[in-house]
Each structure stands twice: as C-alpha cells, then as structure tokens.
PDB file of N, CA and C in Angstrom:
ATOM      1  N   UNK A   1       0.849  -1.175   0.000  1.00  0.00           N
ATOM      2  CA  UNK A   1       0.000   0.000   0.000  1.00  0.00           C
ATOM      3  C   UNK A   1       0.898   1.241   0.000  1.00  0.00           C
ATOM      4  N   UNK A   2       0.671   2.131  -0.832  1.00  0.00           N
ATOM      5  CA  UNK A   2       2.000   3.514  -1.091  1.00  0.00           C
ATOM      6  C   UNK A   2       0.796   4.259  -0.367  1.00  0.00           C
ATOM      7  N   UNK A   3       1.171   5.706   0.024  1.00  0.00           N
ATOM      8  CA  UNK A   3       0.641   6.415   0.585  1.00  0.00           C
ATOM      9  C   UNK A   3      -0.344   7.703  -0.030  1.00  0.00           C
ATOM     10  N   UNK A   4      -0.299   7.451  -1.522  1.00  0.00           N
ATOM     11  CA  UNK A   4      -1.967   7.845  -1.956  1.00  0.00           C
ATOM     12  C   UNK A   4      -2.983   7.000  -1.692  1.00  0.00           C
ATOM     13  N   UNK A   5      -2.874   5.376  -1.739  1.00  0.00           N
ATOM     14  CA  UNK A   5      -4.058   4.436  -1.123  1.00  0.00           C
ATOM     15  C   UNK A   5      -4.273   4.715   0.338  1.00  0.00           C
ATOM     16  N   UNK A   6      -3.705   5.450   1.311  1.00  0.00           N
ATOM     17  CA  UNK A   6      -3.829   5.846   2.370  1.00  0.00           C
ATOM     18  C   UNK A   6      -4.491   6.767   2.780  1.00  0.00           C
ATOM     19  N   UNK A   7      -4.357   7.652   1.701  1.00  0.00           N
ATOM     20  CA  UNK A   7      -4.431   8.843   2.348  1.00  0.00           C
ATOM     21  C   UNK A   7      -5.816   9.396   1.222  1.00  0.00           C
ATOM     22  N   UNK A   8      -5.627   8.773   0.485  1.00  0.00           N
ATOM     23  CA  UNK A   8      -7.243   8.413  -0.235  1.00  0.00           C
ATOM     24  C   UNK A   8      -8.488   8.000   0.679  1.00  0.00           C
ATOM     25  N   UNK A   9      -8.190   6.690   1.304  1.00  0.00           N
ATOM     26  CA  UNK A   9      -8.934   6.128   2.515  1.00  0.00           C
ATOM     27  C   UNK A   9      -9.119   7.023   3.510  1.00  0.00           C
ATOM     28  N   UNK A  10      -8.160   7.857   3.592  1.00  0.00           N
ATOM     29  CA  UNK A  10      -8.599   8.636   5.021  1.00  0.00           C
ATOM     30  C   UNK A  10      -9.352   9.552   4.561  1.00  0.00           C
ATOM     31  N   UNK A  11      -9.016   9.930   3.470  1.00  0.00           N
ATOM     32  CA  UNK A  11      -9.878  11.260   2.883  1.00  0.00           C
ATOM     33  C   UNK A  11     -11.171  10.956   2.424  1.00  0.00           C
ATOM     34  N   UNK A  12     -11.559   9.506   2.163  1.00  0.00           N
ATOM     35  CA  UNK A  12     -12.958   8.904   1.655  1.00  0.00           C
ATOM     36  C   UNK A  12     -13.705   8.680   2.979  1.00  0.00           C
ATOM     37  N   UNK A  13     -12.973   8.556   4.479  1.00  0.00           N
ATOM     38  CA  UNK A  13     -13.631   8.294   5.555  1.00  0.00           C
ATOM     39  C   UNK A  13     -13.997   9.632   6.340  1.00  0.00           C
ATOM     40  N   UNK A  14     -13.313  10.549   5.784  1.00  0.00           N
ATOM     41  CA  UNK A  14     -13.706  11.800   6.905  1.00  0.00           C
ATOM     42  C   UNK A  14     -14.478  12.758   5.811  1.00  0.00           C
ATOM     43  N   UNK A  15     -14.761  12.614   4.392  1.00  0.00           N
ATOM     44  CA  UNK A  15     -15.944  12.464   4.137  1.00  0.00           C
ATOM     45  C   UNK A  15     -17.109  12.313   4.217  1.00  0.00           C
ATOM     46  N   UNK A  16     -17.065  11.096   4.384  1.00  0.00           N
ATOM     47  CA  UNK A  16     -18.230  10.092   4.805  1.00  0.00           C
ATOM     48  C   UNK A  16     -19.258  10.055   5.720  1.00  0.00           C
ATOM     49  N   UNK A  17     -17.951  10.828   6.790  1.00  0.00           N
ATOM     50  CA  UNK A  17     -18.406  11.211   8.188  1.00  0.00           C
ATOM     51  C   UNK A  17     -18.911  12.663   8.022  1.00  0.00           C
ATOM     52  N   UNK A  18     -18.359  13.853   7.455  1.00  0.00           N
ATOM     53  CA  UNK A  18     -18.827  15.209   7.058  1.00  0.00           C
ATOM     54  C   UNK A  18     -19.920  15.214   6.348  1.00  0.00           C
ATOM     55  N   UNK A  19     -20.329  14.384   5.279  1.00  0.00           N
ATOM     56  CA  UNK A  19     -21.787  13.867   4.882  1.00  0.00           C
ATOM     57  C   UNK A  19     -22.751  13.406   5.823  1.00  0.00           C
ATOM     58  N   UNK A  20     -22.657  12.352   6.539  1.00  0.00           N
ATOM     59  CA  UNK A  20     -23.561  12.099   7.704  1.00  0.00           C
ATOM     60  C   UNK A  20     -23.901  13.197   9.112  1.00  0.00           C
ATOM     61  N   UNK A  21     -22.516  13.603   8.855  1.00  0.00           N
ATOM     62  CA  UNK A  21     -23.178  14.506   9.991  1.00  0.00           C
ATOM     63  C   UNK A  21     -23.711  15.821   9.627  1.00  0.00           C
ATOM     64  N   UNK A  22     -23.629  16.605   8.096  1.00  0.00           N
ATOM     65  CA  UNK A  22     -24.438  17.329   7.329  1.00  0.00           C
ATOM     66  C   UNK A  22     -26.034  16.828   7.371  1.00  0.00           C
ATOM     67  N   UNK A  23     -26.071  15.589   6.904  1.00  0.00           N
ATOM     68  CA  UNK A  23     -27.220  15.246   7.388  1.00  0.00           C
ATOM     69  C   UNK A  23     -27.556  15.527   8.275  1.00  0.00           C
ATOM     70  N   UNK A  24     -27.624  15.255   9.477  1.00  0.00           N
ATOM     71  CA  UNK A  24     -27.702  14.820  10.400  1.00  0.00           C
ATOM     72  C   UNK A  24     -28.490  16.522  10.970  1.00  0.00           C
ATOM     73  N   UNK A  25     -27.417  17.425  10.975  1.00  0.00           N
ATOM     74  CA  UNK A  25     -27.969  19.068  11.026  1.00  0.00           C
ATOM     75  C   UNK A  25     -28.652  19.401   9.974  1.00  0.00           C
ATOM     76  N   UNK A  26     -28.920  19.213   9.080  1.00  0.00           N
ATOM     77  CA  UNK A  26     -29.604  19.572   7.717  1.00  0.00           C
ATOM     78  C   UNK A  26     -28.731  20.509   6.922  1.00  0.00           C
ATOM     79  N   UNK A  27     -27.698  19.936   7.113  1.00  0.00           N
ATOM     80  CA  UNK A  27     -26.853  20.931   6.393  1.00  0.00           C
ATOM     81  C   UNK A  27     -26.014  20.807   4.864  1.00  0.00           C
ATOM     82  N   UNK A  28     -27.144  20.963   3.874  1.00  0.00           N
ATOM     83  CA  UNK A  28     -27.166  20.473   2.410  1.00  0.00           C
ATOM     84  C   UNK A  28     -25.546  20.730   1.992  1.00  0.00           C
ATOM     85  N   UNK A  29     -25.241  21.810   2.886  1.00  0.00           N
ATOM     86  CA  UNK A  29     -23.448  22.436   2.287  1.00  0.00           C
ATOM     87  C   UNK A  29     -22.429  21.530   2.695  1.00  0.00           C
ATOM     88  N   UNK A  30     -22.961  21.499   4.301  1.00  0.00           N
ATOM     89  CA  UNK A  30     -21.726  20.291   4.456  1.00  0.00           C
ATOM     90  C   UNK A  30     -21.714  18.674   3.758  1.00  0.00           C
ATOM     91  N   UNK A  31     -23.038  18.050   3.831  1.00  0.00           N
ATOM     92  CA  UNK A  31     -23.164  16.760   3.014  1.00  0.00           C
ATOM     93  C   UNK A  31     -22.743  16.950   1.497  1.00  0.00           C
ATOM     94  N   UNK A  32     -22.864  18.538   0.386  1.00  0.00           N
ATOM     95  CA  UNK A  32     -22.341  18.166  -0.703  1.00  0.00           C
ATOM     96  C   UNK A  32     -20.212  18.202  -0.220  1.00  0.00           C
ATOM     97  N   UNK A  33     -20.232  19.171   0.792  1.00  0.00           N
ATOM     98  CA  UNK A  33     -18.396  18.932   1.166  1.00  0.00           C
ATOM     99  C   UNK A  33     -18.382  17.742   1.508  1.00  0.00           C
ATOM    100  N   UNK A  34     -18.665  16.799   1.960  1.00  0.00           N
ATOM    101  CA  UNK A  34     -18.340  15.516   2.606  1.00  0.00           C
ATOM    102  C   UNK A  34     -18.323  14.590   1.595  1.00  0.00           C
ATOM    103  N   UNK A  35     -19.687  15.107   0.171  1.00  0.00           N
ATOM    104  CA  UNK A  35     -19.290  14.262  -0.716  1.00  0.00           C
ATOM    105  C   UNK A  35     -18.214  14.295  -1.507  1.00  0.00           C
ATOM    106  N   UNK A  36     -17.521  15.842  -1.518  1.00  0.00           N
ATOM    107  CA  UNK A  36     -16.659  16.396  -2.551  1.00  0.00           C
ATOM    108  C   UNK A  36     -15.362  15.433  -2.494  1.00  0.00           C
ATOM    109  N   UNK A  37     -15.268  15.323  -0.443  1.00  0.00           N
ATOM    110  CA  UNK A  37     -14.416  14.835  -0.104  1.00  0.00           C
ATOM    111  C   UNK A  37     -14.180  13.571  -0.596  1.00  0.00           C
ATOM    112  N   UNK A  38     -15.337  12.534  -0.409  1.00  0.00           N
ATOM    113  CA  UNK A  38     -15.497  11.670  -0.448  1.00  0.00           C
ATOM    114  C   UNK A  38     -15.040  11.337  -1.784  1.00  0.00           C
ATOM    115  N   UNK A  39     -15.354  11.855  -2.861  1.00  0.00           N
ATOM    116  CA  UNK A  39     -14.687  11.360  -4.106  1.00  0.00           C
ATOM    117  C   UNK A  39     -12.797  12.130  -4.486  1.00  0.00           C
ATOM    118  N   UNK A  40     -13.124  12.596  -3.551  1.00  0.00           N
ATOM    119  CA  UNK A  40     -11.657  13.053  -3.751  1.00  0.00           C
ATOM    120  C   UNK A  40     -10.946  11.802  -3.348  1.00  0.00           C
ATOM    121  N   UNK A  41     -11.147  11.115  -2.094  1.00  0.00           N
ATOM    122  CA  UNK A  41     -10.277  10.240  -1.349  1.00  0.00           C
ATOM    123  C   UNK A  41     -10.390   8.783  -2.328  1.00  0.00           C
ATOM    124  N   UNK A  42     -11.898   8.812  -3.332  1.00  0.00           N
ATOM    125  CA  UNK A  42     -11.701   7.289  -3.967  1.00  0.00           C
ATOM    126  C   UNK A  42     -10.181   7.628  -5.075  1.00  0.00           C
ATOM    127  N   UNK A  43     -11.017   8.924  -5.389  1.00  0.00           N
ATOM    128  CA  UNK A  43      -9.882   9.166  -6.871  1.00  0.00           C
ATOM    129  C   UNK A  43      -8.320   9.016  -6.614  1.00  0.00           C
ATOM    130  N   UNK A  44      -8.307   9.495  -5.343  1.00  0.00           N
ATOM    131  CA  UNK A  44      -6.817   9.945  -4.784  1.00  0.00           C
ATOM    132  C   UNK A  44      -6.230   7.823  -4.729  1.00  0.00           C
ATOM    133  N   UNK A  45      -7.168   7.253  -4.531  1.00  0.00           N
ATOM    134  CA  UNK A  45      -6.778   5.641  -3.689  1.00  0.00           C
ATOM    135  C   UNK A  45      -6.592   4.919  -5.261  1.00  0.00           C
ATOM    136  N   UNK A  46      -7.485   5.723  -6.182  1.00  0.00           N
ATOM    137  CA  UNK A  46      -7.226   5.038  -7.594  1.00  0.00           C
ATOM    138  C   UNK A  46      -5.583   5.255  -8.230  1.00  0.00           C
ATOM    139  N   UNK A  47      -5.584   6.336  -7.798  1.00  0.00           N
ATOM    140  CA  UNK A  47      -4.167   6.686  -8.376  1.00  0.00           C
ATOM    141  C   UNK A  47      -3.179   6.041  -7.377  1.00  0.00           C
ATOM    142  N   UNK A  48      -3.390   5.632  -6.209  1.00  0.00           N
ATOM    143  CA  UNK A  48      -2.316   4.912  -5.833  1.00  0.00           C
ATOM    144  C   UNK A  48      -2.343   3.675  -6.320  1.00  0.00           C
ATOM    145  N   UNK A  49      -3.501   3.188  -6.656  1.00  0.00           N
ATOM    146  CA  UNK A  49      -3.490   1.739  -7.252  1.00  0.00           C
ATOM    147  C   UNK A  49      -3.012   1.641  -8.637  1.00  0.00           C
ATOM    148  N   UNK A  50      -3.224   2.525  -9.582  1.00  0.00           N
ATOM    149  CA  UNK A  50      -2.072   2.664 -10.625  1.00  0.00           C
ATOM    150  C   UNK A  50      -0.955   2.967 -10.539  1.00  0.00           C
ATOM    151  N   UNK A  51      -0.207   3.476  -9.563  1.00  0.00           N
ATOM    152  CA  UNK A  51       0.773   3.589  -8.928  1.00  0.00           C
ATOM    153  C   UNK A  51       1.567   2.388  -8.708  1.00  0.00           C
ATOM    154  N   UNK A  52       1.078   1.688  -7.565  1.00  0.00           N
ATOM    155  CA  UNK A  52       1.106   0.217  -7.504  1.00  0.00           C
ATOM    156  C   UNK A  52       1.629  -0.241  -8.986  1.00  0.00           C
ATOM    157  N   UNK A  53       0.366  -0.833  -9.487  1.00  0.00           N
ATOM    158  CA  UNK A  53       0.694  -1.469 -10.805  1.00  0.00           C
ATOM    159  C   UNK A  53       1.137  -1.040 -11.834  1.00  0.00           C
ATOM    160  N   UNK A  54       1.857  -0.097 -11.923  1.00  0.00           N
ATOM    161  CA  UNK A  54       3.340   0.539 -12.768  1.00  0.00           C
ATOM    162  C   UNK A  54       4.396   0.016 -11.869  1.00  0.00           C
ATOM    163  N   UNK A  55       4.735  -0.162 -10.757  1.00  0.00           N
ATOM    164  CA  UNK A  55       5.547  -0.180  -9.879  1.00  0.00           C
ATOM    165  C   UNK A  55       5.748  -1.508  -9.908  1.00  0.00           C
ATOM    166  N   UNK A  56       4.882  -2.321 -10.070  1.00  0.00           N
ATOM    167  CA  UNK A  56       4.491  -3.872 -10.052  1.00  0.00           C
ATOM    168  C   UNK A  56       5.052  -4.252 -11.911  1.00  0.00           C
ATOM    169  N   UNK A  57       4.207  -3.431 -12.502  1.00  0.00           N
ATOM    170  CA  UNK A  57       4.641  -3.542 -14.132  1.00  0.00           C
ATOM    171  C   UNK A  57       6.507  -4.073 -14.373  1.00  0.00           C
ATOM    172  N   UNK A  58       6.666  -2.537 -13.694  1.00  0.00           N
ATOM    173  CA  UNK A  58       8.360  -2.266 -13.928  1.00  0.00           C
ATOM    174  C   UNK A  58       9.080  -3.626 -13.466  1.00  0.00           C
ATOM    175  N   UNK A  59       9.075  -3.840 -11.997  1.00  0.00           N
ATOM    176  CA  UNK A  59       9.760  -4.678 -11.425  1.00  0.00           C
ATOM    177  C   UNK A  59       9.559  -5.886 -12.396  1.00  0.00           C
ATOM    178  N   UNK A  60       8.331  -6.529 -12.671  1.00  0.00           N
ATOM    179  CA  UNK A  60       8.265  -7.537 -13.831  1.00  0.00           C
ATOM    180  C   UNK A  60       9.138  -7.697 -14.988  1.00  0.00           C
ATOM    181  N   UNK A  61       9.177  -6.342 -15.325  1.00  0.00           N
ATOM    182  CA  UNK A  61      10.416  -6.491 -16.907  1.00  0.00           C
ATOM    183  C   UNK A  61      11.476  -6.090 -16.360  1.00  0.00           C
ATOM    184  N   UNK A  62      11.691  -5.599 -15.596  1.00  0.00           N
ATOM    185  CA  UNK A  62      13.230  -5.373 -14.617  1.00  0.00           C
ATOM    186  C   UNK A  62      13.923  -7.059 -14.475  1.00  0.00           C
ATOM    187  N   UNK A  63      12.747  -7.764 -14.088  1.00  0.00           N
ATOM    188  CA  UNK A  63      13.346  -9.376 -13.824  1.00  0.00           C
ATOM    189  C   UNK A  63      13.102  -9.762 -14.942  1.00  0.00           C
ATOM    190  N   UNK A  64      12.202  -9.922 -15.729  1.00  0.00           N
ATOM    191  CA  UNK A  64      12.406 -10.675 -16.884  1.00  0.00           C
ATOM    192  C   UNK A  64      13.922 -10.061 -18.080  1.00  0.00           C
ATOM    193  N   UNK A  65      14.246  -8.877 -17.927  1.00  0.00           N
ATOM    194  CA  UNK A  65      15.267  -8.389 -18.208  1.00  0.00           C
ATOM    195  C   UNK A  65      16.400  -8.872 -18.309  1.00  0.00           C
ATOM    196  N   UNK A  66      16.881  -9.166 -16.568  1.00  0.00           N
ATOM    197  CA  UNK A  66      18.108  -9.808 -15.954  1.00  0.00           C
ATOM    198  C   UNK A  66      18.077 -10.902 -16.432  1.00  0.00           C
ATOM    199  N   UNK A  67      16.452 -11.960 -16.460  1.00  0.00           N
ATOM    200  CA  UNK A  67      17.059 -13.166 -17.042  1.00  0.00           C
ATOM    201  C   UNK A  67      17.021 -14.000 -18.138  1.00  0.00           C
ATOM    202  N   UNK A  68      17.287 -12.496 -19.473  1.00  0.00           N
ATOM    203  CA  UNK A  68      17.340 -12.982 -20.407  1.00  0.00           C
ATOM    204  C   UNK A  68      18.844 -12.788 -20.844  1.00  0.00           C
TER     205      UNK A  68
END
C-alpha cells in the first residue's frame, strides 16, 4: 500500500463522516463537502493503485530483463 491508497482512505472516511453529519444538522453544504471529499479520497486511492501497478509492471520487466 504507497501512501496515496492511504491517504485516499482517510480522505474517503472523513468524508463520509462530514456527509452524515451534514445530514444529520440539515446541512445540504456540508453533506455536498463531505461528498466532494469523499470522491476526492476514492480518486486519490485510484491513483495509488495505478501507482502500484506501474511499480508492479516495472519490477516484472526489470526481472524478466536480468534473465534474459
């Protein structure tokens, strides 16, 4: 896990929570911020997961490299 999948997650959970508790007061401004958040933190966790699998990619032809 690199630290955009982290910090994606944290940012999709305190979201989540700024949405519910917008609700919660009726507060249409904070539930659309909580959602803003909320897709910020998936998008942010996507890009660590392509991250990942470039990182994963490389190392693959890095070894298949050496043992040709």
């Amino acid at each position: 896990m690199n630290k955009d999948q982290v910090k994606g997650a944290v940012k999709e959970a305190a979201g989540k929570v700024q949405q519910k508790v917008g609700e919660m007061v009726g507060s249409s401004e904070q539930e659309a911020k909580g959602l803003a958040k909320k897709i910020e933190g998936k998008v942010q966790q996507k890009v660590g997961d392509a991250k990942e699998k470039l990182a994963h990619a490389k190392e693959t032809l890095k070894d298949a490299k050496d043992k040709a």
